[in-house]
Protein backbone atom coordinates (compact mmCIF):
# COMPACT_ATOMS: atom_id res chain seq x y z
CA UNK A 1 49.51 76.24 -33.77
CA UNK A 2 50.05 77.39 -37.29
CA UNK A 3 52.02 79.74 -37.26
CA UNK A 4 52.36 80.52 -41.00
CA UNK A 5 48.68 80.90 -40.87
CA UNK A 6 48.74 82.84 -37.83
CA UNK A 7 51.49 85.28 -39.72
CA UNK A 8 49.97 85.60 -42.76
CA UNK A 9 49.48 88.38 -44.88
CA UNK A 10 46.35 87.77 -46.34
CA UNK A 11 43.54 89.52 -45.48
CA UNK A 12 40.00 88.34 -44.74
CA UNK A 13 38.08 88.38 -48.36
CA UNK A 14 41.57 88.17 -50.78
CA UNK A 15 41.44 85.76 -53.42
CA UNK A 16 45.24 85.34 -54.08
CA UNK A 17 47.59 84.59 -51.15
CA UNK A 18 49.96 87.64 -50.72
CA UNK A 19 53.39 86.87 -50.15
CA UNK A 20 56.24 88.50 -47.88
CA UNK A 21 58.44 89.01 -50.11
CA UNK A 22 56.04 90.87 -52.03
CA UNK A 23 54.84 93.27 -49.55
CA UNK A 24 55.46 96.89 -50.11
CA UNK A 25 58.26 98.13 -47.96
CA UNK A 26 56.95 101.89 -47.59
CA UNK A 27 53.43 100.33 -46.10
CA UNK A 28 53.84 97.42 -44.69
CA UNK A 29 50.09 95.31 -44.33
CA UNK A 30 49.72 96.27 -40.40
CA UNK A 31 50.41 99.71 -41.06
CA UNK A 32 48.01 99.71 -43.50
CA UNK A 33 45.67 98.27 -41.32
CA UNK A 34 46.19 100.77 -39.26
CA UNK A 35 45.83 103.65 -40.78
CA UNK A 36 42.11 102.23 -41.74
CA UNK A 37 41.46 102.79 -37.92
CA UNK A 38 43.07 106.14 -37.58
CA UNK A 39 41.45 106.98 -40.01
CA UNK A 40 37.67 105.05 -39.42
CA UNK A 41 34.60 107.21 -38.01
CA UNK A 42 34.16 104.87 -35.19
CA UNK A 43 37.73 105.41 -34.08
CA UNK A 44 37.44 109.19 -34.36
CA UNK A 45 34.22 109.12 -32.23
CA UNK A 46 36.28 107.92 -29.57
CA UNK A 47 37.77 111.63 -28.82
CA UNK A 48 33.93 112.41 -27.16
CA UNK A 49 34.55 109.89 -24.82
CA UNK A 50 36.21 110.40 -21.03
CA UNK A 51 38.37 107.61 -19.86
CA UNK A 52 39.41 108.39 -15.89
CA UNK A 53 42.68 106.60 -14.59
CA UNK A 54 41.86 106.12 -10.91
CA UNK A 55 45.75 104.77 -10.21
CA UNK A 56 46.62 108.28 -7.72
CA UNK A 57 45.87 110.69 -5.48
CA UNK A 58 44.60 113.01 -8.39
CA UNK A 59 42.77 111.03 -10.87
CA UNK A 60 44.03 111.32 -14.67
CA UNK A 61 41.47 112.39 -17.00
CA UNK A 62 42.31 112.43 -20.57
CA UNK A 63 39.56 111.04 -23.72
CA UNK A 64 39.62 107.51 -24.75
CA UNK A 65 40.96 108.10 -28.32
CA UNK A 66 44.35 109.25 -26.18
CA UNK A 67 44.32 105.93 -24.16
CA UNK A 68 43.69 103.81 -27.25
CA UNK A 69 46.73 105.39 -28.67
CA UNK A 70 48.78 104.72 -25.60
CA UNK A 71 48.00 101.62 -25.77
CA UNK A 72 48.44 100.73 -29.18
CA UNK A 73 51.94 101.86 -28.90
CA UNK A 74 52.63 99.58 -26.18
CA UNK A 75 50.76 96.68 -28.04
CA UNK A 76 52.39 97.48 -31.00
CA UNK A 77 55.86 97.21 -29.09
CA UNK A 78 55.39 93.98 -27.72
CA UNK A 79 53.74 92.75 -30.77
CA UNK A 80 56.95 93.49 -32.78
CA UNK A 81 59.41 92.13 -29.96
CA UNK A 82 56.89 88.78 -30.11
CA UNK A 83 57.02 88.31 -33.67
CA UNK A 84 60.68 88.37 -34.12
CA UNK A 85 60.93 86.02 -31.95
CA UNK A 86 58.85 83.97 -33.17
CA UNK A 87 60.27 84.39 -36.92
CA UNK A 88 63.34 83.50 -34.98
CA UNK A 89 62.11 80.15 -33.51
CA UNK A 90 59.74 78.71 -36.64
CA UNK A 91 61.69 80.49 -39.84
């Protein structure tokens, strides 16, 4: 694998590579990145949608933009805990 391409910064479509160093601290590039979902039509049409959790006696009902929230928080958790340690292993 390469993993400096795999950790890049650059975005589909730039013309210049964009550096680490360089990156804003305030908004860093996945935060960015996410905000353009959060903030997408697509994303917001989720909160229409029913998503039923069928793991108890009384099934969970809540809309799928609430689950795809959850579960970008838990992504986003193990994301960060699998990039450091990958920045740890290949500096």
């Amino acid at each position: 694998m390469n993993w400096s391409q795999l950790l890049s910064l650059k975005r589909f479509g730039d013309a210049k590579k964009r550096l680490r160093i360089n990156q804003d601290e305030t908004r860093l590039g996945f935060e960015v990145d996410y905000d353009r979902i959060i903030f997408s039509a697509a994303f917001r049409s989720l909160q229409d949608k029913t998503q039923v959790i069928p793991l108890s006696k009384t099934d969970f009902v809540h809309t799928r933009l609430t689950h795809s929230l959850e579960v970008s928080v838990v992504g986003r958790s193990i994301g960060r805990l699998v990039g450091k340690k990958i920045i740890e292993k290949y500096p």
